[in-house]
C-alpha atoms as a PDB file:
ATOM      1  CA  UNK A   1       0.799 -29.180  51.027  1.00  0.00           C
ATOM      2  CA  UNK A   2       3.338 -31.049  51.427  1.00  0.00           C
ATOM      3  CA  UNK A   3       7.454 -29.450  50.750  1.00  0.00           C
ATOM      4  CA  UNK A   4       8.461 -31.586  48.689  1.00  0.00           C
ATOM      5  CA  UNK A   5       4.966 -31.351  46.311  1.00  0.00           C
ATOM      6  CA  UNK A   6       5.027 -27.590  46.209  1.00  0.00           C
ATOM      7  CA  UNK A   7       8.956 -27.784  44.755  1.00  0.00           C
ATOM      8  CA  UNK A   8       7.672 -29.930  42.138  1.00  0.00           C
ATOM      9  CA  UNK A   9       5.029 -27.389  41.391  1.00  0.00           C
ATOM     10  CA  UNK A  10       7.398 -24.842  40.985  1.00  0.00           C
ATOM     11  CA  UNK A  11       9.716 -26.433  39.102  1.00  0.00           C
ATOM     12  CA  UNK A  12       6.883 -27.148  36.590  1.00  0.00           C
ATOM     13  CA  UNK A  13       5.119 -23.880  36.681  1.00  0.00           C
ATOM     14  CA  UNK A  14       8.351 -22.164  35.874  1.00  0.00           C
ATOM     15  CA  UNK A  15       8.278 -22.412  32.753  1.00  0.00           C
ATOM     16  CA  UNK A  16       4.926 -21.413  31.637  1.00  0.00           C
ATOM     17  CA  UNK A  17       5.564 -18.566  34.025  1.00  0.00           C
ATOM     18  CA  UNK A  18       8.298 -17.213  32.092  1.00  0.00           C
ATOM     19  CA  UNK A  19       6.748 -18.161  28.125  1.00  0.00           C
ATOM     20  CA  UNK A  20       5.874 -15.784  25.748  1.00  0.00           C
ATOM     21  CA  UNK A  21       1.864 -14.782  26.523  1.00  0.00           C
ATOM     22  CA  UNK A  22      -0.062 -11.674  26.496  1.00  0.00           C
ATOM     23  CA  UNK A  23       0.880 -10.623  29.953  1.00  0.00           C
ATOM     24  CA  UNK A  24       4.384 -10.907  29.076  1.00  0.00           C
ATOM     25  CA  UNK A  25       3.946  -9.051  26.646  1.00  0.00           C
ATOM     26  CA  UNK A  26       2.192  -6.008  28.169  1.00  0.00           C
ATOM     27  CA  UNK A  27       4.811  -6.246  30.636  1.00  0.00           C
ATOM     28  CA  UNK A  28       7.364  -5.988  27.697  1.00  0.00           C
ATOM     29  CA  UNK A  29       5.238  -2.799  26.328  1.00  0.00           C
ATOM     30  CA  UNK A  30       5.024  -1.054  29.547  1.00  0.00           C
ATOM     31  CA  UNK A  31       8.637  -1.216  30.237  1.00  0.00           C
ATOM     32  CA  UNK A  32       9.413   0.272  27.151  1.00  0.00           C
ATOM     33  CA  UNK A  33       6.724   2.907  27.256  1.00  0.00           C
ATOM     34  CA  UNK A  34       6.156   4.153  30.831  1.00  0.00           C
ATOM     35  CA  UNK A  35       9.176   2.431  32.620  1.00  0.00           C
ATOM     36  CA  UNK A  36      10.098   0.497  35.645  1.00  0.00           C
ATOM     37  CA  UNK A  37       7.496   1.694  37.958  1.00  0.00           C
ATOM     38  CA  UNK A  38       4.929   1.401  35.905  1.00  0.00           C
ATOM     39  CA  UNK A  39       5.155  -2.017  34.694  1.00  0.00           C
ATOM     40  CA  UNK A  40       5.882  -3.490  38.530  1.00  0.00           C
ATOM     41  CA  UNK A  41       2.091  -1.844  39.149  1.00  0.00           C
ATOM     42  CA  UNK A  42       0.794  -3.777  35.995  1.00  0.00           C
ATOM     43  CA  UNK A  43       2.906  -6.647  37.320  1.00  0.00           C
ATOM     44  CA  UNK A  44       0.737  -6.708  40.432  1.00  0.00           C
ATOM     45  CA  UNK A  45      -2.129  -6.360  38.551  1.00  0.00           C
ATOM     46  CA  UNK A  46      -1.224  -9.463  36.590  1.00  0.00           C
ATOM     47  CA  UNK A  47      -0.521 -11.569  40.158  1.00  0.00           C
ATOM     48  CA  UNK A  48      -4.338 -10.694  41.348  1.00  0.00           C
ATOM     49  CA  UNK A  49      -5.856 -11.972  38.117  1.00  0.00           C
ATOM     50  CA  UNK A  50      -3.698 -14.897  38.489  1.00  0.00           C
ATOM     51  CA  UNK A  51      -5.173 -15.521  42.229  1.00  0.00           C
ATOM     52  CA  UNK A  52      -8.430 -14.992  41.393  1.00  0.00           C
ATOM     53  CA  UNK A  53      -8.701 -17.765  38.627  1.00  0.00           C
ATOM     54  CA  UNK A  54      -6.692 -19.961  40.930  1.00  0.00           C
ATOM     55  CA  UNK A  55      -9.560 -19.445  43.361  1.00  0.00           C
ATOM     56  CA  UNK A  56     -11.896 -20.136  40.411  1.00  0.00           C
ATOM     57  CA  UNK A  57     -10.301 -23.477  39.669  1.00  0.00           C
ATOM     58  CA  UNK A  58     -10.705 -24.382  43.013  1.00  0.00           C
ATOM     59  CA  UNK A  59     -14.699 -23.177  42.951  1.00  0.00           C
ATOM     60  CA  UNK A  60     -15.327 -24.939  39.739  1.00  0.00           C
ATOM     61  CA  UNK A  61     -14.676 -22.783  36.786  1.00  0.00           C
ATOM     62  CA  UNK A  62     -12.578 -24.807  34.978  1.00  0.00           C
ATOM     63  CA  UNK A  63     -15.415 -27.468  34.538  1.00  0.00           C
ATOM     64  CA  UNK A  64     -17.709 -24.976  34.186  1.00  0.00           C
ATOM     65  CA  UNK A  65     -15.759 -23.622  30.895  1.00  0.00           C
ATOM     66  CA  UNK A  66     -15.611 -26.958  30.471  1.00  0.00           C
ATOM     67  CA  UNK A  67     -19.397 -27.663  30.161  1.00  0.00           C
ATOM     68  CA  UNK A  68     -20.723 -24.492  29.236  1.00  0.00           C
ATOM     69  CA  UNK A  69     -20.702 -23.160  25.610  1.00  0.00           C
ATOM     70  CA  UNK A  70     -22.087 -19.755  26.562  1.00  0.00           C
ATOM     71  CA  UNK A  71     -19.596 -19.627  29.242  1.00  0.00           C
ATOM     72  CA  UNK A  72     -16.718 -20.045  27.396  1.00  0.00           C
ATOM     73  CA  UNK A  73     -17.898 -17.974  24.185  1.00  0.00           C
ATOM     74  CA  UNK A  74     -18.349 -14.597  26.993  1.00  0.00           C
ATOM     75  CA  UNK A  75     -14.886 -14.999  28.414  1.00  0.00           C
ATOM     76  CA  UNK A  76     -13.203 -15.874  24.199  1.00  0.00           C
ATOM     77  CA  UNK A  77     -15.268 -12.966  23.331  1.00  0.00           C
ATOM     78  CA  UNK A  78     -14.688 -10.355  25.942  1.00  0.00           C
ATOM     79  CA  UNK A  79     -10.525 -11.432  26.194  1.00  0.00           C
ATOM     80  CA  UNK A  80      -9.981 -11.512  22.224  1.00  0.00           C
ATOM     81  CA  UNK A  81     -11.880  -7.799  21.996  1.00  0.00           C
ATOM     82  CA  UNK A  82      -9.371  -6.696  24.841  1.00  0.00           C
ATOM     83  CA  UNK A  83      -6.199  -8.198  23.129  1.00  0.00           C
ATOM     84  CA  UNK A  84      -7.106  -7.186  19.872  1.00  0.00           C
ATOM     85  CA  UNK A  85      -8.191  -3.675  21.200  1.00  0.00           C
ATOM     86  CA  UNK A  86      -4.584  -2.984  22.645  1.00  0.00           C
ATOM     87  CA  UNK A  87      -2.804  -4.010  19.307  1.00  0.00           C
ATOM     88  CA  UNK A  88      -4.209  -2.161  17.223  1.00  0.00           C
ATOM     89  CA  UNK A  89      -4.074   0.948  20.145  1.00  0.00           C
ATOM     90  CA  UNK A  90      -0.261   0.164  20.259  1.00  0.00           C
ATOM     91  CA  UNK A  91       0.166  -0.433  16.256  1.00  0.00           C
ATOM     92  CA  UNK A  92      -1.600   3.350  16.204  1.00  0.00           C
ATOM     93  CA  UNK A  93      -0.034   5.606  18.665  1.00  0.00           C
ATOM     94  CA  UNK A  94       3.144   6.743  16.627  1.00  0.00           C
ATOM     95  CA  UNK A  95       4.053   8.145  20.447  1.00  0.00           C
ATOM     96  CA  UNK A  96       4.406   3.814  21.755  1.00  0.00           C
ATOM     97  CA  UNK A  97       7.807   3.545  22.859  1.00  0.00           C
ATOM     98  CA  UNK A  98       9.188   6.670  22.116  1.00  0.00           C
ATOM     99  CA  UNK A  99      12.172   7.365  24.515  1.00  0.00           C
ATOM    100  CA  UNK A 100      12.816  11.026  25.029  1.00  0.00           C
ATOM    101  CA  UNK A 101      16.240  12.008  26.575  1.00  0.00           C
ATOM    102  CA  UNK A 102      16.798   8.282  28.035  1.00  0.00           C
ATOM    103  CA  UNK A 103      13.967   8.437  29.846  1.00  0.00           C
ATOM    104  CA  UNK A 104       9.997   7.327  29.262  1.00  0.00           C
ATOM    105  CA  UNK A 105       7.569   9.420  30.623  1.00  0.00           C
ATOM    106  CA  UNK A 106       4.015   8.009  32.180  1.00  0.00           C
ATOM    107  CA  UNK A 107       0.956   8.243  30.436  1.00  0.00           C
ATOM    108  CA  UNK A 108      -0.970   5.943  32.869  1.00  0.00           C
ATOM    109  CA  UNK A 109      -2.076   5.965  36.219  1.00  0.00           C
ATOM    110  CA  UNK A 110      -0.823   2.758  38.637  1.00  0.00           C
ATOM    111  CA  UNK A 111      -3.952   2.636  39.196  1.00  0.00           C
ATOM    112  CA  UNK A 112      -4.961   2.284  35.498  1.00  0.00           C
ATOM    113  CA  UNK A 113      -1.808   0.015  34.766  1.00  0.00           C
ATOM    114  CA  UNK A 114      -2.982  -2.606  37.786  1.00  0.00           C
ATOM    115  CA  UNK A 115      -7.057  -2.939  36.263  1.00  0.00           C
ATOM    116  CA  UNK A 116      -5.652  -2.745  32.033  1.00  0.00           C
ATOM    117  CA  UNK A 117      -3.268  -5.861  33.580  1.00  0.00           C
ATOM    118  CA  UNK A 118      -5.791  -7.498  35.578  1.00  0.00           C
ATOM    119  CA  UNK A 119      -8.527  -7.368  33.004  1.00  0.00           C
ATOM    120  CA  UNK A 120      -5.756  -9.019  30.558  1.00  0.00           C
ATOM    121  CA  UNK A 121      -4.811 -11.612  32.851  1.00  0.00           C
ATOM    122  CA  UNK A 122      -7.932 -13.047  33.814  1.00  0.00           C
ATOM    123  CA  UNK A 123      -9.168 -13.421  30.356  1.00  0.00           C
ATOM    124  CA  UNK A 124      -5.494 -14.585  29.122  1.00  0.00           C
ATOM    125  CA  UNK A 125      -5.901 -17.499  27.411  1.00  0.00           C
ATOM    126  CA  UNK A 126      -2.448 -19.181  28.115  1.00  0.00           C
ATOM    127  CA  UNK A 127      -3.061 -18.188  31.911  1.00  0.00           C
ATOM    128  CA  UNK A 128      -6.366 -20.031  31.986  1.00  0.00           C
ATOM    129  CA  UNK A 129      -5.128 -22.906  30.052  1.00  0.00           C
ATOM    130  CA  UNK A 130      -1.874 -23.304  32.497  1.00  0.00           C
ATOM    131  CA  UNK A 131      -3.952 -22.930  35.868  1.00  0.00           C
ATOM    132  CA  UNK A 132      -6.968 -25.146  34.201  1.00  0.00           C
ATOM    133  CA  UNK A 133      -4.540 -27.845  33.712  1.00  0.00           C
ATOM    134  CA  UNK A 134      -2.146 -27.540  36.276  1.00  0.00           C
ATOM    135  CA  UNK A 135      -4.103 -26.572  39.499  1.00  0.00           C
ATOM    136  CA  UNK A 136      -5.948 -29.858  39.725  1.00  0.00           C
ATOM    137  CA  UNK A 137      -2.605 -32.241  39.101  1.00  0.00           C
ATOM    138  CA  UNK A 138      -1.865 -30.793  42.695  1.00  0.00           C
ATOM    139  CA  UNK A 139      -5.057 -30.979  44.281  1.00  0.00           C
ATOM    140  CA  UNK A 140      -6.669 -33.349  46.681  1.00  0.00           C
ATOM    141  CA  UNK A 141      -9.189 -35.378  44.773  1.00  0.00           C
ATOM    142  CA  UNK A 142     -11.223 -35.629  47.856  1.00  0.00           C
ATOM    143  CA  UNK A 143     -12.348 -32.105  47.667  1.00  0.00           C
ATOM    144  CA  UNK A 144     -11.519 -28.610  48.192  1.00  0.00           C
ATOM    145  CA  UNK A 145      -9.092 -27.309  49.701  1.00  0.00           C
ATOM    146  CA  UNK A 146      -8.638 -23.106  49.990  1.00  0.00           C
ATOM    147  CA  UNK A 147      -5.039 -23.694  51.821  1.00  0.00           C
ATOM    148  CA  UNK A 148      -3.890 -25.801  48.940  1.00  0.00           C
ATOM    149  CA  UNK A 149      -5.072 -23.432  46.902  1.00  0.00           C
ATOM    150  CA  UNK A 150      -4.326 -20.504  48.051  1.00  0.00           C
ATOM    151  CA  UNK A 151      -0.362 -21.485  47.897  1.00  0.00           C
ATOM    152  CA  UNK A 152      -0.365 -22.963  44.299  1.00  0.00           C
ATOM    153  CA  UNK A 153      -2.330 -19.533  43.209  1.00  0.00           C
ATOM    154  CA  UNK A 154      -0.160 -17.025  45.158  1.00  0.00           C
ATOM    155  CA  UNK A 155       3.147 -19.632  43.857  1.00  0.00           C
ATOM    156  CA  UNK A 156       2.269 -19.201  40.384  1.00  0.00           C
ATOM    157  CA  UNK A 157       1.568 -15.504  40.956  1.00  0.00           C
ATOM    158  CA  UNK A 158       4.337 -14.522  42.968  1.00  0.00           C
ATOM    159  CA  UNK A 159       6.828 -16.812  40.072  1.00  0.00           C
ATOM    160  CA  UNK A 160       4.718 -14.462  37.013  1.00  0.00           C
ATOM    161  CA  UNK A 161       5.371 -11.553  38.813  1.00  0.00           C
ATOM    162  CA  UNK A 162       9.043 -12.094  39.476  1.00  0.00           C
ATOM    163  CA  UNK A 163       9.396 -12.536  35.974  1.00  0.00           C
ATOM    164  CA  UNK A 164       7.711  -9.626  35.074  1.00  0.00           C
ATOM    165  CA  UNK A 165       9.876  -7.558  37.271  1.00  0.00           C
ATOM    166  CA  UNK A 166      13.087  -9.037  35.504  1.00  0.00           C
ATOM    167  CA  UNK A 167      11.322  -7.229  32.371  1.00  0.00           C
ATOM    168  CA  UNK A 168      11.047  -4.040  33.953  1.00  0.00           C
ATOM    169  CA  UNK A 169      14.605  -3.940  35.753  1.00  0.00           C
ATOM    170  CA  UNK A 170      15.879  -5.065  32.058  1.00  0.00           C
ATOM    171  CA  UNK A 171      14.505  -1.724  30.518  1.00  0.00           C
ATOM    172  CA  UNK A 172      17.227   0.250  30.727  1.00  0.00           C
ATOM    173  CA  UNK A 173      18.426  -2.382  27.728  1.00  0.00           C
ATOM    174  CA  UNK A 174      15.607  -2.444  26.259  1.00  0.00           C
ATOM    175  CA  UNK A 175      15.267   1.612  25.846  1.00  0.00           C
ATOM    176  CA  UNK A 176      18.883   1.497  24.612  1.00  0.00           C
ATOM    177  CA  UNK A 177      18.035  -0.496  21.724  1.00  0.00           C
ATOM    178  CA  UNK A 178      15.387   2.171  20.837  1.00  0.00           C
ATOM    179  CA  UNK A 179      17.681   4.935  20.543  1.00  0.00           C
ATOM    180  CA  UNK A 180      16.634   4.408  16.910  1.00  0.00           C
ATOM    181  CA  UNK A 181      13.483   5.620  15.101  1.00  0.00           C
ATOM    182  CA  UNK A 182      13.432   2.423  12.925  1.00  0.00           C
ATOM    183  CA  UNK A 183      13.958   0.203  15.612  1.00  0.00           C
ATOM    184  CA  UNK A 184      11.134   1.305  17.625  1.00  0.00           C
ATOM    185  CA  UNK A 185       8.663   1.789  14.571  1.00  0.00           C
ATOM    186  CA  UNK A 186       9.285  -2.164  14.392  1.00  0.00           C
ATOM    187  CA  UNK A 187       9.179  -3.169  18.350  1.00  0.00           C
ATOM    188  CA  UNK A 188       5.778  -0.547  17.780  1.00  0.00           C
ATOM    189  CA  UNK A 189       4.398  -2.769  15.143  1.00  0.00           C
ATOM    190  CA  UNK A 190       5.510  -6.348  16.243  1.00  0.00           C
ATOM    191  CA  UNK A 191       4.526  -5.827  19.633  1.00  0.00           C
ATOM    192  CA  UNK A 192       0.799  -4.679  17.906  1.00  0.00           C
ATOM    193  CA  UNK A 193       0.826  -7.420  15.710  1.00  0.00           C
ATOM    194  CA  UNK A 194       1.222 -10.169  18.546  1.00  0.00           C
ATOM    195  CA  UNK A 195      -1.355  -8.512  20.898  1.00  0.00           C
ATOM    196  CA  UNK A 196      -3.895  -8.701  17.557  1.00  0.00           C
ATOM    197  CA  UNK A 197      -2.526 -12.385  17.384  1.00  0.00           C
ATOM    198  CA  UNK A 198      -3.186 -13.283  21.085  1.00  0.00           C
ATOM    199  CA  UNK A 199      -6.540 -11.781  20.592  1.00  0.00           C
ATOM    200  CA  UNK A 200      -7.495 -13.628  17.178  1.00  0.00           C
ATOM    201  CA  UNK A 201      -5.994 -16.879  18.371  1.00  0.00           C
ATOM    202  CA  UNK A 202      -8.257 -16.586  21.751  1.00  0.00           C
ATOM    203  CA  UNK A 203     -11.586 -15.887  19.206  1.00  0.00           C
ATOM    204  CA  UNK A 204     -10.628 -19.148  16.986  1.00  0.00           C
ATOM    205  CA  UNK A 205     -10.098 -21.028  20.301  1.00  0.00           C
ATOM    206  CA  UNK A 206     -12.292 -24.148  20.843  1.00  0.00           C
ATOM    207  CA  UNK A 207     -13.242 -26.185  24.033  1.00  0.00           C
END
């Protein structure tokens, strides 16, 4: 790939890199709940699920969600059920954010954080949409190509998880402004609340 293509492709991918989505999101929650360590392992997570549907562009899948009903109805169903699933676990647990002496203590596994992050991010939505879309502008039309591919998909990754770092290097803030009970009964609730959204917005989806 051409230099000069792959700087347009970043400049373009930055910003649905960086929006609002359910990965952000569970990068947000994980900052504030386990800390800094924890969400860079769900941030990796996130980057393989990213690769592996930018391999899955390449190998067809987008046309194959495309043309398939049953297809795309397995992947709504199985992604809302996850999003919603975490909401509601997060809306629940009256223990979600709760910062003890300035400092959050793990509840997860990496291990655990990487496959709850990968699972999300390769039946996000927004993440299929983007890569669905975007991956083929950039593409030879003359077939495939696994070098192209391979550097838009570890691009895009690498740009998610650089943002998803910022998150968890910004949690010191972010567990400052949860030094109050009220505060983080709200950042509990809205952050459950979006995750149920995410999940019910995937399940309404169309084609």
């Amino acid at each position: 790939m051409p230099i000069d293509l792959w700087l347009v492709f970043i400049a373009v991918s930055l910003l649905p890199a960086v929006s609002p989505g359910p990965a952000v999101m569970l990068a947000i929650s994980n900052t504030l709940r386990f800390g800094r360590n924890a969400t860079l392992a769900s941030a990796a997570g996130n980057a393989t699920g990213l690769v592996i549907l930018g391999y899955a562009v390449a190998l067809g899948f987008g046309a194959l969600m495309a043309a398939s009903a049953v297809a795309f109805t397995v992947l709504k169903v199985i992604g809302a059920a996850y999003l919603i699933f975490i909401g509601l676990k997060i809306w629940r647990d009256k223990s979600a954010f709760h910062v003890e002496d300035g400092v959050l203590i793990a509840r997860k596994s990496p291990r655990k954080l990487f496959l709850e992050a990968l699972l999300v991010s390769v039946t996000n939505p927004k993440a299929i949409l983007v890569i669905t879309a975007l991956f083929p502008q950039f593409m030879r039309a003359d077939g495939i190509d696994l070098t192209e591919i391979s550097v838009l998909s570890f691009t895009y990754a690498a740009l998610c998880f650089a943002n998803h770092a910022a998150i968890a290097y910004a949690g010191g803030h972010m567990r400052r402004f949860l030094t109050s009970a009220k505060r983080m009964l709200w950042v509990r609730r809205i952050t459950g609340t979006l995750f149920v959204g995410f999940g019910a917005a995937l399940a309404a989806a169309s084609r």
